[in-house]
N, C-alpha and C. Protein backbone atom coordinates (compact mmCIF):
# COMPACT_ATOMS: atom_id res chain seq x y z
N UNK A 1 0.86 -1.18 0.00
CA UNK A 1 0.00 0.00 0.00
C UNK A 1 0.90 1.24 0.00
N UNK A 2 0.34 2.46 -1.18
CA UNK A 2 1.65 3.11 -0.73
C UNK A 2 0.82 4.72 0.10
N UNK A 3 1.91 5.73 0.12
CA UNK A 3 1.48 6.39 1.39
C UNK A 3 -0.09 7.09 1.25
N UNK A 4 0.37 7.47 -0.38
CA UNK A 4 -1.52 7.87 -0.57
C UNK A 4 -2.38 7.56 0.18
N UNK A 5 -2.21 5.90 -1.03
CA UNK A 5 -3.44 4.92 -0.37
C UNK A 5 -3.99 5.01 0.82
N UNK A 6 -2.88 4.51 1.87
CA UNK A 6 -3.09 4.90 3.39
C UNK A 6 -3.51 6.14 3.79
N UNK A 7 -3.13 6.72 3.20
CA UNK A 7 -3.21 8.48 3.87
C UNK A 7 -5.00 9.02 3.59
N UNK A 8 -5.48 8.46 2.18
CA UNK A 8 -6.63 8.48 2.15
C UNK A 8 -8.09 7.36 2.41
N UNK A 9 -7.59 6.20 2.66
CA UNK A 9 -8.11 5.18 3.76
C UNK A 9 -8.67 5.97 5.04
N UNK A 10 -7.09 6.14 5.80
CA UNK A 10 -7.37 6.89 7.09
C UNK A 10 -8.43 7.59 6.92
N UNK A 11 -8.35 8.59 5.75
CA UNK A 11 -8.92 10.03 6.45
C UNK A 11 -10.62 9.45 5.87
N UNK A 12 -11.16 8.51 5.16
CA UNK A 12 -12.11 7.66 5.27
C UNK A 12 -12.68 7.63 6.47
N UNK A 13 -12.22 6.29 6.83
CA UNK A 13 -11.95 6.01 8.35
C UNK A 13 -12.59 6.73 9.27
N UNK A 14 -11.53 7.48 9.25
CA UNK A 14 -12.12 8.88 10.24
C UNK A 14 -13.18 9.87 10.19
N UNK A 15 -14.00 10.21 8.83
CA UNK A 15 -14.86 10.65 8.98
C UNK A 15 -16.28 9.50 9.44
N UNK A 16 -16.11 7.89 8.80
CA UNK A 16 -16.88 6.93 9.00
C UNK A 16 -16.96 6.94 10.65
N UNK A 17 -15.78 7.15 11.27
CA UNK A 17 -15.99 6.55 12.95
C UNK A 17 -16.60 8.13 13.22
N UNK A 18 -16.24 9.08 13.11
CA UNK A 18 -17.02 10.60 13.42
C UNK A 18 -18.49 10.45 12.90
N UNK A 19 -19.04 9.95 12.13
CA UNK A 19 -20.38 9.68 11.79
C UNK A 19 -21.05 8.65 12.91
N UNK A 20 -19.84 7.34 13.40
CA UNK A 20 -20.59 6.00 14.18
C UNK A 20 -21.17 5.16 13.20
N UNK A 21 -20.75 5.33 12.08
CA UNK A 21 -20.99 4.43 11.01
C UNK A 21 -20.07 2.80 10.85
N UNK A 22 -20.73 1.92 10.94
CA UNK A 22 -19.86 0.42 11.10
C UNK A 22 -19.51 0.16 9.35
N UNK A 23 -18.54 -0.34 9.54
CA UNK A 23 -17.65 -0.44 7.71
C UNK A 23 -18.83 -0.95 6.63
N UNK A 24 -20.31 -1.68 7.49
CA UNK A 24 -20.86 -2.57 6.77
C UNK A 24 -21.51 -1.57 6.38
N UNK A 25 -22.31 -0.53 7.05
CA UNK A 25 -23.56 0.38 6.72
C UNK A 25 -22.82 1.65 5.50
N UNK A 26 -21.18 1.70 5.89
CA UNK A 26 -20.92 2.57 4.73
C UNK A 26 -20.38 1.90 3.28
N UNK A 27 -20.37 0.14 3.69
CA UNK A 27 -20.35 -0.16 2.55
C UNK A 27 -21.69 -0.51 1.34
N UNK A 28 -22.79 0.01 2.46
CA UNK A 28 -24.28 -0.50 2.00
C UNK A 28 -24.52 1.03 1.46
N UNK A 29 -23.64 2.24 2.13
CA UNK A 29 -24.15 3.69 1.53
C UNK A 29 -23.48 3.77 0.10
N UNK A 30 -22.36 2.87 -0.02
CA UNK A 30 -21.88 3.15 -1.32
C UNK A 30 -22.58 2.17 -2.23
N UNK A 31 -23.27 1.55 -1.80
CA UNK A 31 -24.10 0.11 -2.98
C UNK A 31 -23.07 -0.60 -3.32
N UNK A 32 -22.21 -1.22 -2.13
CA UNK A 32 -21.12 -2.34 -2.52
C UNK A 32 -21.60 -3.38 -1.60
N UNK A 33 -20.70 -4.55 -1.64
CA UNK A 33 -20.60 -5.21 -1.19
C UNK A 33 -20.28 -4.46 0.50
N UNK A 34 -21.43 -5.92 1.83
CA UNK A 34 -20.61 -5.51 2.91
C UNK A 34 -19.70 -5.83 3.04
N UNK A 35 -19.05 -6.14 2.68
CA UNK A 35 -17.20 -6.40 2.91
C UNK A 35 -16.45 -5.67 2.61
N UNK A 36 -17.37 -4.86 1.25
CA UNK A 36 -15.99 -3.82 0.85
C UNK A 36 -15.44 -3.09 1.62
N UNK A 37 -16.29 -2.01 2.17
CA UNK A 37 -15.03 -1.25 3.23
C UNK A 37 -13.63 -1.84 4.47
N UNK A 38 -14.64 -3.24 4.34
CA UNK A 38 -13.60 -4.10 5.59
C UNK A 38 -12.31 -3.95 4.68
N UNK A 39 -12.79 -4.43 3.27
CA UNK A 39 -11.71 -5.13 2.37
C UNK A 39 -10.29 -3.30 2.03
N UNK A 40 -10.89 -2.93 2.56
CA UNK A 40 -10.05 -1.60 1.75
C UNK A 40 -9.24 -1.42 3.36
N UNK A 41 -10.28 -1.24 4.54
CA UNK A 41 -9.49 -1.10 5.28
C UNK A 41 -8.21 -1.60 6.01
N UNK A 42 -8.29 -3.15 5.52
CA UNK A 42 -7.63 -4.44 5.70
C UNK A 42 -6.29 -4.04 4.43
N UNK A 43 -5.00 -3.80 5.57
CA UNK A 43 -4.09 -3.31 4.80
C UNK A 43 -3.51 -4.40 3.47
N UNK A 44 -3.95 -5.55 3.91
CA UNK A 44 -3.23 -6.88 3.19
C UNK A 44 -4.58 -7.26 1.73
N UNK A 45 -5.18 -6.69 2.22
CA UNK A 45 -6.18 -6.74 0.73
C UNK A 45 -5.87 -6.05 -0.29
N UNK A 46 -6.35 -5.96 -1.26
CA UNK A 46 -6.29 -4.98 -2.93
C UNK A 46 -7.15 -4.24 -3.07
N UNK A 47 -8.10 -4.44 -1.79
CA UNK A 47 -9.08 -3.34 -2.66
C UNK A 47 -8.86 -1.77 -2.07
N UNK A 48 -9.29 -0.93 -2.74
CA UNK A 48 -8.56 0.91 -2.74
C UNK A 48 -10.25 1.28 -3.08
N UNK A 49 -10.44 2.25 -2.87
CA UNK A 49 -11.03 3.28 -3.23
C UNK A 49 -10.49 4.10 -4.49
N UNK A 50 -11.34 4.10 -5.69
CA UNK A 50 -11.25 5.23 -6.74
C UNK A 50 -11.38 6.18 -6.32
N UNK A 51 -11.40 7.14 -7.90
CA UNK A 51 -11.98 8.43 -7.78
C UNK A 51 -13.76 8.11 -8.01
N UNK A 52 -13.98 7.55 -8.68
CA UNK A 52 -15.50 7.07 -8.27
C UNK A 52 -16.06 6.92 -6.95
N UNK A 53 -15.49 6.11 -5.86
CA UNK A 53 -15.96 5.69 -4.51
C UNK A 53 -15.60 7.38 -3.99
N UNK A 54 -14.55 8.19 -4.00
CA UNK A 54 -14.43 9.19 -3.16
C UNK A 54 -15.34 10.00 -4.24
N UNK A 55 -16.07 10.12 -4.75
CA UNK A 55 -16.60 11.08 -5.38
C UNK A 55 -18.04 10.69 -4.88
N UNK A 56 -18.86 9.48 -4.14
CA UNK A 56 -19.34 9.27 -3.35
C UNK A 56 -19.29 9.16 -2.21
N UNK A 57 -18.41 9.36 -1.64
CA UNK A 57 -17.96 9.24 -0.72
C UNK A 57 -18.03 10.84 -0.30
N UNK A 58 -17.95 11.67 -0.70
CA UNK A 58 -17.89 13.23 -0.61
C UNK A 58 -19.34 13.58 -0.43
N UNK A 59 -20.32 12.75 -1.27
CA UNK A 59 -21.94 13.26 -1.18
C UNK A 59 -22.50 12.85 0.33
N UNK A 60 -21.80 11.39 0.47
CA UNK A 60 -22.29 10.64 1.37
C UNK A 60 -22.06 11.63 2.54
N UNK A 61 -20.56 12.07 2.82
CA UNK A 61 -20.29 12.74 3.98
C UNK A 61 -20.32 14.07 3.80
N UNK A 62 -21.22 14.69 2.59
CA UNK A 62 -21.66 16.09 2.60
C UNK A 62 -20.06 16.87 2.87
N UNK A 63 -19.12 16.68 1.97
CA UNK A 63 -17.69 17.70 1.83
C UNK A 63 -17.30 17.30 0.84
N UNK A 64 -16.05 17.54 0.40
CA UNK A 64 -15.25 17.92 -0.99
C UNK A 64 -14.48 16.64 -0.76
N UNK A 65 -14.09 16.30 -2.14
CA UNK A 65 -13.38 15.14 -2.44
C UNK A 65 -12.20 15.52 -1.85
N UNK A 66 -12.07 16.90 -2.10
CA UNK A 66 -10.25 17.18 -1.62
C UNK A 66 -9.95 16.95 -0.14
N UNK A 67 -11.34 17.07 0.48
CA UNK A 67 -11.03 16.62 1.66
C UNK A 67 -10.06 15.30 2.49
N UNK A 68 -9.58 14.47 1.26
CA UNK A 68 -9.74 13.02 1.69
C UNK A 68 -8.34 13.01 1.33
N UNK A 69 -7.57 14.19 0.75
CA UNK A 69 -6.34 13.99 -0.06
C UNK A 69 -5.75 14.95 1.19
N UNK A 70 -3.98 14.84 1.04
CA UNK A 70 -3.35 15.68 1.85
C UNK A 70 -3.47 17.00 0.94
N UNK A 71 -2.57 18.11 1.79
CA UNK A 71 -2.50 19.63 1.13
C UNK A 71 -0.98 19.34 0.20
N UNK A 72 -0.64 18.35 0.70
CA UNK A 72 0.41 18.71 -0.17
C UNK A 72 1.07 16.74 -0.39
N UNK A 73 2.19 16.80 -1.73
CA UNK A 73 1.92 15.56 -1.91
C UNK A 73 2.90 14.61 -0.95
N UNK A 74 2.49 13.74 -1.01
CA UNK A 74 3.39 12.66 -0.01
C UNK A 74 4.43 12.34 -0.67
């Protein structure tokens, strides 16, 4: 995984646990599979988030995609 990846996982993450949202209900807000979010958060898996999922992911949590990226690059 490289630092991106992680860097925008986390900041996932963190708005999901600031909501009290369990990985399953935000993988049911994106119309995936419940596993997916497990599967992204689970460092040893393949699955990532697009720009598709964070571009839902922005409606879902009512803010900007840029939110999810650092200010500057890793």
């Amino acid at each position: 995984m490289t630092k991106i990846e992680k860097y925008v996982i986390e900041k996932v993450k963190e708005k999901r646990d600031a909501a009290g949202w369990s990985q399953i209900l935000l993988s049911q807000k994106l119309s995936m599979s419940d596993s997916f979010v497990s599967h992204v958060e689970t460092p040893k898996r393949r699955a990532k988030y697009n720009l598709n999922h964070l571009n839902a992911l922005a409606k879902i949590f009512k803010c900007s995609p840029k939110d999810f990226f650092p200010e500057k690059p890793l």
